[in-house]
Protein backbone atom coordinates (compact mmCIF):
# COMPACT_ATOMS: atom_id res chain seq x y z
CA UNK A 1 -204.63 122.16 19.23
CA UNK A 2 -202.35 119.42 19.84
CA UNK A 3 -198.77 120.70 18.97
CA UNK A 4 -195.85 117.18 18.51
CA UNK A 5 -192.77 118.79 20.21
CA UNK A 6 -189.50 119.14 18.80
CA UNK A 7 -186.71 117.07 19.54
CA UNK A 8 -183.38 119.07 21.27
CA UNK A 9 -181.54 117.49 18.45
CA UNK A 10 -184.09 118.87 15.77
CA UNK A 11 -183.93 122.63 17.06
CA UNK A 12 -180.38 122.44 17.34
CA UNK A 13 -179.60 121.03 13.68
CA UNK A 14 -182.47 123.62 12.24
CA UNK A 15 -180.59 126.63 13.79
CA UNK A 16 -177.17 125.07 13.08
CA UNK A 17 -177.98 125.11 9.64
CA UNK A 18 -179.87 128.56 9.51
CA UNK A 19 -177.56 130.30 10.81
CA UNK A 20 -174.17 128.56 9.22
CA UNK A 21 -175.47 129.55 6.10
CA UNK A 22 -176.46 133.05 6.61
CA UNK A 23 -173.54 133.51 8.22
CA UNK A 24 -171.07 132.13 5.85
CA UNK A 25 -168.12 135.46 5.87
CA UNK A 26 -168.21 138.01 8.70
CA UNK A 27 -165.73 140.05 10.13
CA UNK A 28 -166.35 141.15 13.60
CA UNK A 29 -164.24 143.46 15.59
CA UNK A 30 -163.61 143.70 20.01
CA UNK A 31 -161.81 142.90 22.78
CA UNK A 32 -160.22 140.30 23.60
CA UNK A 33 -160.56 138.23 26.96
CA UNK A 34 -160.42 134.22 28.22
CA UNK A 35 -157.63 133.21 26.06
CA UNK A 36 -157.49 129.23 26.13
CA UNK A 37 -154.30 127.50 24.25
CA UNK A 38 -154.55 123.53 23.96
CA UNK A 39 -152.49 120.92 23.30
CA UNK A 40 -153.08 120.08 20.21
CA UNK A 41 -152.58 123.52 19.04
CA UNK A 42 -156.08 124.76 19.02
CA UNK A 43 -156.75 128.43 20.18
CA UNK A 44 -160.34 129.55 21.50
CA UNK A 45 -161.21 132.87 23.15
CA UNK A 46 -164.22 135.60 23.80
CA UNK A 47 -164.45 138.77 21.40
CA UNK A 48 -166.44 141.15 23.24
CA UNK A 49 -167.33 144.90 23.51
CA UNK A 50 -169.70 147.21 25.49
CA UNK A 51 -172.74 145.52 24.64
CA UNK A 52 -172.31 141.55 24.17
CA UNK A 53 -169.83 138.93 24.09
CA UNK A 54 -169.05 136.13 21.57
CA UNK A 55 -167.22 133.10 21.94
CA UNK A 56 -164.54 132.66 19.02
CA UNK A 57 -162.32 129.29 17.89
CA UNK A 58 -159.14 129.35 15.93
CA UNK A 59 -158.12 125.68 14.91
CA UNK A 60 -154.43 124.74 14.14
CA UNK A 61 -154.20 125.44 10.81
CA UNK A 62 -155.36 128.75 11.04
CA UNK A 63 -153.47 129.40 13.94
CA UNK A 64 -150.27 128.40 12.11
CA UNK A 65 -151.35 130.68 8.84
CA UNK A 66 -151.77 133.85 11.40
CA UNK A 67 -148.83 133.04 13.59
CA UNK A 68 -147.16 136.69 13.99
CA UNK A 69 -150.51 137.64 15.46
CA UNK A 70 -151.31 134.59 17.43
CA UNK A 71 -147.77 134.66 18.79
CA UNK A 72 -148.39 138.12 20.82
CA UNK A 73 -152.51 137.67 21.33
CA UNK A 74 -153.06 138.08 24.93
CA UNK A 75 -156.36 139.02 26.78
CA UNK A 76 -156.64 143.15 26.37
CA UNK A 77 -155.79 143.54 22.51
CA UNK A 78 -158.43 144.87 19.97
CA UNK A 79 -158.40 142.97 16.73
CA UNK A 80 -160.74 142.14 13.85
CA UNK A 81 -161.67 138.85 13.14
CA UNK A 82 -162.79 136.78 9.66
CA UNK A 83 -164.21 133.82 9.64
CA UNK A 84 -167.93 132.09 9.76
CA UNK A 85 -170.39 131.23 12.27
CA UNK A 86 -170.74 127.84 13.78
CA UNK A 87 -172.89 125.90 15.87
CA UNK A 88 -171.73 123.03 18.32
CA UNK A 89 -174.05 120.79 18.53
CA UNK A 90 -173.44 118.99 21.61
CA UNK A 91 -173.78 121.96 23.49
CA UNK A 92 -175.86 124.30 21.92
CA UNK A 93 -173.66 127.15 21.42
CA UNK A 94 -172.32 128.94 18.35
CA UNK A 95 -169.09 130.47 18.16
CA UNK A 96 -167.25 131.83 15.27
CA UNK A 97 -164.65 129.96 13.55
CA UNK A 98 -161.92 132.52 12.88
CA UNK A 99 -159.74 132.10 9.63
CA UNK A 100 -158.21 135.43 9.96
CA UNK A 101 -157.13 137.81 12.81
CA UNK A 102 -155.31 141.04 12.55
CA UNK A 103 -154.68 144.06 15.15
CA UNK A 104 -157.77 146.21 14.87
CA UNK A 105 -155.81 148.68 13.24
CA UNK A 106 -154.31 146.63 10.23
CA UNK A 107 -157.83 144.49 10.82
CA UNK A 108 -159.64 147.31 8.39
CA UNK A 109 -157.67 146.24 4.94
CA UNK A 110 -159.81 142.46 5.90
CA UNK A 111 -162.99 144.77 6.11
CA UNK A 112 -162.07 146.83 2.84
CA UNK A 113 -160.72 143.70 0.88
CA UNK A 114 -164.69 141.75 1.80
CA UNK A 115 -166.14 144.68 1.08
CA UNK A 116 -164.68 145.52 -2.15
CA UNK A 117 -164.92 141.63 -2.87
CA UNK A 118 -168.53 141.93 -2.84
CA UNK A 119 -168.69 145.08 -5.10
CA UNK A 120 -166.51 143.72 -7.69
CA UNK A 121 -168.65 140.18 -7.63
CA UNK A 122 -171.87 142.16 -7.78
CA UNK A 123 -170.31 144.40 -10.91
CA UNK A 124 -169.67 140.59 -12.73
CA UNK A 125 -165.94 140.79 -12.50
CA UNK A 126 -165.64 137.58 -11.10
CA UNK A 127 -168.57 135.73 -13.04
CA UNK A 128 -167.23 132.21 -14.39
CA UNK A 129 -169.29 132.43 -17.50
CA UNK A 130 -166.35 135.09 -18.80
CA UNK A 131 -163.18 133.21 -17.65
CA UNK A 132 -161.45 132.66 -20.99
CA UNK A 133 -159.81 128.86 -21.43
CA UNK A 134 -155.62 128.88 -20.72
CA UNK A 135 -153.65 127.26 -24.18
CA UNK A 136 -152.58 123.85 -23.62
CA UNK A 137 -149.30 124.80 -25.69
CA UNK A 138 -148.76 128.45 -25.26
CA UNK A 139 -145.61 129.74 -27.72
CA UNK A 140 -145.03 132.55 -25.80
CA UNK A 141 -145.90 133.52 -22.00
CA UNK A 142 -145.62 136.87 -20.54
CA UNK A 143 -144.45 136.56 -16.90
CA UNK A 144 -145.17 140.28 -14.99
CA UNK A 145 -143.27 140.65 -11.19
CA UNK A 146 -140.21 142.16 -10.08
CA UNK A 147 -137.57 141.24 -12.50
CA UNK A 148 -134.76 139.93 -9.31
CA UNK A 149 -137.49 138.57 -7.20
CA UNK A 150 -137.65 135.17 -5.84
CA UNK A 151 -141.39 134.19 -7.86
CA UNK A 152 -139.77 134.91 -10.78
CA UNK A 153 -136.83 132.68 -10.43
CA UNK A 154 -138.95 130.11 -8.88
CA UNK A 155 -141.31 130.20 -12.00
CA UNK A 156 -138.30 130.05 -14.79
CA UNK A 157 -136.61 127.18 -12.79
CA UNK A 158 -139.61 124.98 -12.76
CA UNK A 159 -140.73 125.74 -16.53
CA UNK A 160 -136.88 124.57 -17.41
CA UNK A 161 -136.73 121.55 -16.03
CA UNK A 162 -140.22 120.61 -17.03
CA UNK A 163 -141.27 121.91 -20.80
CA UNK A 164 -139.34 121.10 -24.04
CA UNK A 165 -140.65 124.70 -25.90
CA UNK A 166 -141.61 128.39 -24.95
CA UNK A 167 -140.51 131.60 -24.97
CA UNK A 168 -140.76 133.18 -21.85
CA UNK A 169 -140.98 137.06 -21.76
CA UNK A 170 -140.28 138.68 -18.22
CA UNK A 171 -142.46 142.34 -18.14
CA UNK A 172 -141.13 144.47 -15.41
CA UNK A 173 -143.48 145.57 -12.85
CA UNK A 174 -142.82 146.93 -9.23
CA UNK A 175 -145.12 144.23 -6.58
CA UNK A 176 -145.41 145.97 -3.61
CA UNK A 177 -145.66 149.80 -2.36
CA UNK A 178 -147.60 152.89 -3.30
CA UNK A 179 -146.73 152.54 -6.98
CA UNK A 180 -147.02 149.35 -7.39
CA UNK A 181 -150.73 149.18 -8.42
CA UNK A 182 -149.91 151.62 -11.10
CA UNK A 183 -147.06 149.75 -12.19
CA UNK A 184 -149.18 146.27 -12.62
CA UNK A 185 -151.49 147.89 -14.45
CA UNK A 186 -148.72 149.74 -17.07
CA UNK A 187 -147.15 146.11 -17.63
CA UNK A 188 -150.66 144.13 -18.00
CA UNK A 189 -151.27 146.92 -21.13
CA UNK A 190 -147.57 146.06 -22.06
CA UNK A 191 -147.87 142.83 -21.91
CA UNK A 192 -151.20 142.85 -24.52
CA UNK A 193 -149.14 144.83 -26.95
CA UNK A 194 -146.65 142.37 -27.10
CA UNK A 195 -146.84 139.85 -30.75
CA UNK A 196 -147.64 136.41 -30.02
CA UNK A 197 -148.71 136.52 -26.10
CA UNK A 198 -150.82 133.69 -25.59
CA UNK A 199 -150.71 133.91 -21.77
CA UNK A 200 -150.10 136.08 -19.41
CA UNK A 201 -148.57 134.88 -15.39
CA UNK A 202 -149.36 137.75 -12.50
CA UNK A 203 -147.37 136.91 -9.86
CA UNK A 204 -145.36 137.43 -6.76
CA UNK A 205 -144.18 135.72 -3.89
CA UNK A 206 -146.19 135.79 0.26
CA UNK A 207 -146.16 138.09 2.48
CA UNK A 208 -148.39 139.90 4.89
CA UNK A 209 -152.14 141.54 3.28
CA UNK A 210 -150.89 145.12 3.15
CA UNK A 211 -147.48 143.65 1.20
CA UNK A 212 -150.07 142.22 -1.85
CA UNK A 213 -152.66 145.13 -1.25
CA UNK A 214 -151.74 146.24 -4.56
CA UNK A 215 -153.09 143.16 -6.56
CA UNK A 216 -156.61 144.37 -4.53
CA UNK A 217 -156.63 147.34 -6.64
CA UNK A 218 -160.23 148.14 -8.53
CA UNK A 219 -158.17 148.95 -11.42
CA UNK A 220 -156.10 146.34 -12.18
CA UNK A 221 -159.07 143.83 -11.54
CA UNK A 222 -160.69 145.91 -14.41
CA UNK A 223 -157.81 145.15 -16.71
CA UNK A 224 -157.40 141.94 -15.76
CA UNK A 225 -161.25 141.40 -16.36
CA UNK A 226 -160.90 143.18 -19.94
CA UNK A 227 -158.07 141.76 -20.78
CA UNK A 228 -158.05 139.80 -24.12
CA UNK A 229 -155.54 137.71 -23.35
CA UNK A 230 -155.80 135.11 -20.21
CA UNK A 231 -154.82 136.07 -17.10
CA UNK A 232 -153.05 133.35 -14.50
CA UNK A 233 -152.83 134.76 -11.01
CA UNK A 234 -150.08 132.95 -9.14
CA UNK A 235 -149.30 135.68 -6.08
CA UNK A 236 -148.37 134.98 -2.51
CA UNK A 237 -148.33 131.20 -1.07
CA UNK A 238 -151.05 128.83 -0.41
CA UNK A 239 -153.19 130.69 2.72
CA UNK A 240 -152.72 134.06 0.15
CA UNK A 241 -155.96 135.30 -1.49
CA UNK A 242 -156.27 138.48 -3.59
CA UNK A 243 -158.89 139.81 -5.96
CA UNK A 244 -156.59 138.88 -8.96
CA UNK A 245 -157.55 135.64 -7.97
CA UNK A 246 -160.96 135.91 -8.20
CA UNK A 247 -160.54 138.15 -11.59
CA UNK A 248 -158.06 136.26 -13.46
CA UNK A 249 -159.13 133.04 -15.74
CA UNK A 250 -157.20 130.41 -13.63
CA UNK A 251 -155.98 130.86 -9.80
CA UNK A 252 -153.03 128.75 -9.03
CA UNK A 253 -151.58 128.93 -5.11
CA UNK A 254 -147.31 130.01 -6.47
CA UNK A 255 -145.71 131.03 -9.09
CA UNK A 256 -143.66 127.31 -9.47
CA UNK A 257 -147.67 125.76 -9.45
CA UNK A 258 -147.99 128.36 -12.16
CA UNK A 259 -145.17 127.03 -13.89
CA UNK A 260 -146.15 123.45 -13.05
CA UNK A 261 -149.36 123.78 -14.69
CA UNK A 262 -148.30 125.41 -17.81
CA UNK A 263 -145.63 122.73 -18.43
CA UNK A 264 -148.26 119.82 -17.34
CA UNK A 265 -148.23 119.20 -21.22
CA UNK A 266 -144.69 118.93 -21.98
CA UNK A 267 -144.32 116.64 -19.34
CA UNK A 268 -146.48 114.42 -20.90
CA UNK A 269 -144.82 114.64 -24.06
CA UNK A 270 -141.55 113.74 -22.80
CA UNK A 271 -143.57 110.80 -20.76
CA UNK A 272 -144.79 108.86 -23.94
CA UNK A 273 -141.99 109.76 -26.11
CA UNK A 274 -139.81 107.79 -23.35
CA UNK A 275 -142.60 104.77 -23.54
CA UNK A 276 -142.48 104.70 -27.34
CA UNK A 277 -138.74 104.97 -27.36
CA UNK A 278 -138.62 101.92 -25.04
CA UNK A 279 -141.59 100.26 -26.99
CA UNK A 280 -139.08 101.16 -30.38
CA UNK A 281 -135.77 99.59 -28.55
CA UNK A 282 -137.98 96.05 -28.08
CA UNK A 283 -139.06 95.78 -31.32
CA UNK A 284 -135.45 95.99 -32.64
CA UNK A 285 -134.02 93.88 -30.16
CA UNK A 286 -136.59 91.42 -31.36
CA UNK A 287 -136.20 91.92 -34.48
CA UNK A 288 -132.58 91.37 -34.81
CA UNK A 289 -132.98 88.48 -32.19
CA UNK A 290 -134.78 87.20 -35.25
CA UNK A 291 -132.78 87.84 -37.77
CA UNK A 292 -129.87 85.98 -36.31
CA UNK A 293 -132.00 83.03 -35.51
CA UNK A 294 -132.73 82.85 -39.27
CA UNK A 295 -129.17 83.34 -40.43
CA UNK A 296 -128.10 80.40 -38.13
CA UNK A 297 -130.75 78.14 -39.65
CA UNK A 298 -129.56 78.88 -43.49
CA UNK A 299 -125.65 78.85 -42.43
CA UNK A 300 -124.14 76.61 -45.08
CA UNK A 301 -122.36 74.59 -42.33
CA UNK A 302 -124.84 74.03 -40.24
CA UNK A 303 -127.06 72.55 -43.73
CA UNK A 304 -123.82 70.89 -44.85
CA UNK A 305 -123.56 69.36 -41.16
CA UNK A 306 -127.13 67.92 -41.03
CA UNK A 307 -126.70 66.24 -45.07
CA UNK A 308 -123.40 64.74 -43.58
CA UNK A 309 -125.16 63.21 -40.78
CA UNK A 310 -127.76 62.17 -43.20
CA UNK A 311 -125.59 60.73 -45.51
CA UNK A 312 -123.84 59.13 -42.74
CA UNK A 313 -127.31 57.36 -41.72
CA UNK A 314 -127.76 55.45 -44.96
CA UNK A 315 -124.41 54.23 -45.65
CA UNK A 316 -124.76 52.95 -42.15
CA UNK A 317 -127.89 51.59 -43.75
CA UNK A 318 -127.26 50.07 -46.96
CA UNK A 319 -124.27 48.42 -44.51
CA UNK A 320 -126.52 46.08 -43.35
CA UNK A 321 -128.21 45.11 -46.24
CA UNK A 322 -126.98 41.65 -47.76
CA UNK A 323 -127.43 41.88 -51.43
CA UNK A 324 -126.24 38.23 -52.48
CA UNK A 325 -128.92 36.85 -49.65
CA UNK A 326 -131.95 39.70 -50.46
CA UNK A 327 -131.00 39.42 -54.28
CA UNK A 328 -134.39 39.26 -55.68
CA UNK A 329 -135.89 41.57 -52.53
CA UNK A 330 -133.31 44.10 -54.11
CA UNK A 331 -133.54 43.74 -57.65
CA UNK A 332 -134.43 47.35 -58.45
CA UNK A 333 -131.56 48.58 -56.18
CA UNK A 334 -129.65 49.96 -59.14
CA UNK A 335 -132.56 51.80 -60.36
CA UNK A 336 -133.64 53.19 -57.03
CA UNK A 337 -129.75 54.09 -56.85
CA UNK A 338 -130.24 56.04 -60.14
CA UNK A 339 -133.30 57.66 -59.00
CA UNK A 340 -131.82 58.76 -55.40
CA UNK A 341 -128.85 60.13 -57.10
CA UNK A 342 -130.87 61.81 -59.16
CA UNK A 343 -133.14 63.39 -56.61
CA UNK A 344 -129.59 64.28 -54.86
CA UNK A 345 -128.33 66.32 -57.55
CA UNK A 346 -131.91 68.06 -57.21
CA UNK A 347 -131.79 68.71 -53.82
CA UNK A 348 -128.51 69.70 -54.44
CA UNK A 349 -129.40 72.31 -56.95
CA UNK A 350 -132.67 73.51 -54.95
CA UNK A 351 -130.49 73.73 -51.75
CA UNK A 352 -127.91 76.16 -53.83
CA UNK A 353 -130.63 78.15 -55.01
CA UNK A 354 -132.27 78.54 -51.45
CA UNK A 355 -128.65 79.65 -49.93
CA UNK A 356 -128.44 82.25 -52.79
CA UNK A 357 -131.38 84.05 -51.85
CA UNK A 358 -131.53 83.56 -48.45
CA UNK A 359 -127.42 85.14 -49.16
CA UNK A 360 -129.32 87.61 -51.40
CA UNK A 361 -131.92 88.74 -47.84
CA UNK A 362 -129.05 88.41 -45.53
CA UNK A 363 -126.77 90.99 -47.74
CA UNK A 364 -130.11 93.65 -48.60
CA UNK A 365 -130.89 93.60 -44.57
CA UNK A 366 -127.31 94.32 -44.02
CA UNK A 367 -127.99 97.28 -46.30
CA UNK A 368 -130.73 98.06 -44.47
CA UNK A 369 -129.41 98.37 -41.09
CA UNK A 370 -126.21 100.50 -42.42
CA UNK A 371 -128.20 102.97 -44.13
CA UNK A 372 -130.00 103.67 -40.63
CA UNK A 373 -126.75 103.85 -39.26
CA UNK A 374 -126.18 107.64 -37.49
CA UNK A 375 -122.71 107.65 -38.36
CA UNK A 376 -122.67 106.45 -42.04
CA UNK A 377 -125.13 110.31 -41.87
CA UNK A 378 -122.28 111.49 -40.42
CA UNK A 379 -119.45 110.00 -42.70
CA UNK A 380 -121.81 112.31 -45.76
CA UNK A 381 -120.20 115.49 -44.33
CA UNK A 382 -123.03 116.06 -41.76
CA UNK A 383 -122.41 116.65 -38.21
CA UNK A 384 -124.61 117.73 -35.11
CA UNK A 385 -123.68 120.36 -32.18
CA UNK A 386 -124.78 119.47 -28.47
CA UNK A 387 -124.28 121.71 -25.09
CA UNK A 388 -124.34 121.01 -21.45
CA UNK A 389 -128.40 121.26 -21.40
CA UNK A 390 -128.87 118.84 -24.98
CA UNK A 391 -128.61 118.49 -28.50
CA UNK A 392 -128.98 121.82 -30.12
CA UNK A 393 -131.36 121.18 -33.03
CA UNK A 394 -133.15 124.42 -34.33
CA UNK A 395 -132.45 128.26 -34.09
CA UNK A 396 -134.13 128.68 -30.62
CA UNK A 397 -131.62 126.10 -29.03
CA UNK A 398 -128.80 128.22 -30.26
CA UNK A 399 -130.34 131.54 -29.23
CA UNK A 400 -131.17 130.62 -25.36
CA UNK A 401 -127.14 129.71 -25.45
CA UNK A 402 -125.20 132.03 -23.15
CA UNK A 403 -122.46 134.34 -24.92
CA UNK A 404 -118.85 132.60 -24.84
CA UNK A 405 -120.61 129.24 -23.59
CA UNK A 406 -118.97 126.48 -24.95
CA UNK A 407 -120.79 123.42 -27.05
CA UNK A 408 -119.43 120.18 -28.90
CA UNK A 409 -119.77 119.81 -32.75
CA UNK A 410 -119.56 116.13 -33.64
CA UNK A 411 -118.02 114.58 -37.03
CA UNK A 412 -117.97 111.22 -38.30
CA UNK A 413 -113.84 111.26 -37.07
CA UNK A 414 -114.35 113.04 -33.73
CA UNK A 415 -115.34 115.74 -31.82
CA UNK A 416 -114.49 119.73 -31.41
CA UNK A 417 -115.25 122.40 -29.17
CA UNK A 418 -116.57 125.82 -30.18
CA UNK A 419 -117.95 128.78 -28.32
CA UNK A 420 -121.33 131.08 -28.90
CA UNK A 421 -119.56 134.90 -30.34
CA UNK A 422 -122.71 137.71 -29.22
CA UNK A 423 -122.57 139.81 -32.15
């Protein structure tokens, strides 16, 4: 039988792509040996042990997202690598592309947190089908991390500046250590009992695996999968992945993209109120552009100017005309006279009655534009109080004012000063 070989290029590509996608995750512990450091930042070495050897790459970014360990790797040290297989084509090797490293002894919480990974995924805790949709306009948000760490201030100075509504309850909960675990869990049941909740933010800020171990924990995934109420995991920085990820309704990479997101609508709010505010200020500019154009056209001296001028064109006129030469061309004169001083006193009358009403518009738009008038509000007995951070319109303005800070109440006369009393 007559076999058509395979091209080098063909076997290559077919093994490349068997064996990149079996080999997708693995975490693969040795020794290791032939450390190579390039310019560009790249790091490439051999993991090896007793029985085989393996050739392993760690680009830049990766590099820079393990630095503490890549900063004291030398040939000798045991560690535990994650990452995936590869295949370089243009020399027919594979290698594995390492995402992860970690001393061999710290390497086992990368082995426990894949491991329990693929329990949890194969229990359904991480199925999409049951991720519950995050309120565009939550009223209330339940925030649970340390109450003086640096997420939570990070979270409450983003959510500030950006939203215009919210009430923002903080739910104790110790982030890191043996407890902590225990403690997420107690303040994710807290946080369900709570009237009104419709969101809840998990979150803390980076640090190293074992530091966010706790938001690994079987139990809290459970609760976060049961939960009834969803669930945004915001925990560590960008490179930082945790089960609560996986388990919660919506991953975001911080707690201020957490806060970002939630506020996404108010600043979109504020965005179009500012274009129809600009859109408003046009049309009244126009329209009082208008008006005054109108008001100059209907100004009794500028109509009694134009019927001088036209009075001043036919006298200049009938000074030309010779009556004793043109007599019988002119014969009717004194009735036409009769009949243009009649149609005078018309026009006169019509033009009267034209100023009267356009007197009678003039005066009601007057009226108009004074009832709109803030201050005539103001000069009814009304006044409005502003702080530092805005105009303090409803209840909830007043309440998120500090005790003894100061605001302005404004009357139609002036302006006093007045100070919040805690009771």
């Amino acid at each position: 039988m007559n076999f058509r070989p395979l091209s080098v290029g063909d076997l290559v590509f077919e093994i490349k792509s068997s064996l990149e996608s079996r080999f997708r995750q693995v975490v693969v512990e040795g020794e290791v040996s032939n450390i190579s450091r390039t310019v560009a930042g790249h790091i490439y070495f051999t993991l090896s042990d007793q029985r085989a050897c393996l050739s392993c790459a760690l680009f830049r970014g990766d590099a820079m997202r393990n630095s503490s360990v890549v900063r004291k790797l030398k040939d000798g040290d045991h560690i535990v690598v994650t990452g995936s297989v590869g295949v370089y084509a243009k020399r027919g090797v594979f290698q594995v592309v390492a995402k992860r490293i970690a001393p061999a002894g710290k390497g086992n919480l990368a082995l426990q947190f894949e491991l329990l990974k693929e329990k949890l995924a194969k229990q359904g805790f991480f199925d999409a089908s049951n991720k519950k949709p995050i309120p565009k306009f939550p009223k209330k948000i339940a925030v649970i991390t340390a109450p003086y760490g640096a997420a939570l201030q990070d979270f409450l100075k983003v959510y500030k500046r950006r939203s215009l509504w919210c009430d923002v309850v903080i739910v104790p909960a110790i982030v890191q250590g043996e407890s902590s675990a225990k403690s997420l869990v107690e303040a994710l049941k807290k946080s369900q009992e709570l009237d009104d909740v419709d969101v809840i933010v998990l979150t803390r800020g980076g640090g190293a695996m074992e530091d966010l171990w706790s938001f690994n924990d079987e139990r809290l995934i459970e609760h976060i999968y049961e939960c009834h109420i969803p669930v945004i995991s915001a925990v560590g920085h960008q490179v930082d992945t945790t089960l609560s990820d996986f388990a919660a309704d919506l991953r975001l990479e911080t707690p201020s993209a957490a806060a970002e997101y939630l506020s996404q609508p108010h600043t979109e709010i504020i965005r179009r109120l500012d274009g129809l505010g600009q859109k408003l200020k046009s049309f009244l500019y126009k329209h009082q552009s208008d008006i005054q154009r109108r008001l100059e056209r209907i100004n009794p001296a500028n109509l009694a100017r134009g019927l001088q001028i036209r009075i001043n064109d036919l006298k200049y006129r009938l000074s030309r005309v010779d009556l004793v030469k043109n007599q019988e061309l002119y014969i009717g004169l004194q009735e036409k006279e009769m009949s243009a001083a009649e149609l005078l006193e018309r026009a006169k009358v019509s033009l009267e009655q034209k100023l009267e009403k356009s007197k009678n518009r003039v005066d009601m738009s007057g009226q108009l534009l004074r009832s709109i008038d803030p201050k005539n509000v103001l000069n009814r007995g009304y006044s409005y109080v502003q702080s530092d951070s805005g105009v303090i319109a409803k209840m909830s303005d007043y309440d998120k004012l500090e005790s003894g800070e100061t605001f302005t109440i404004h009357f139609s006369d002036g302006k006093g000063k007045a100070k919040k009393v805690q009771k």
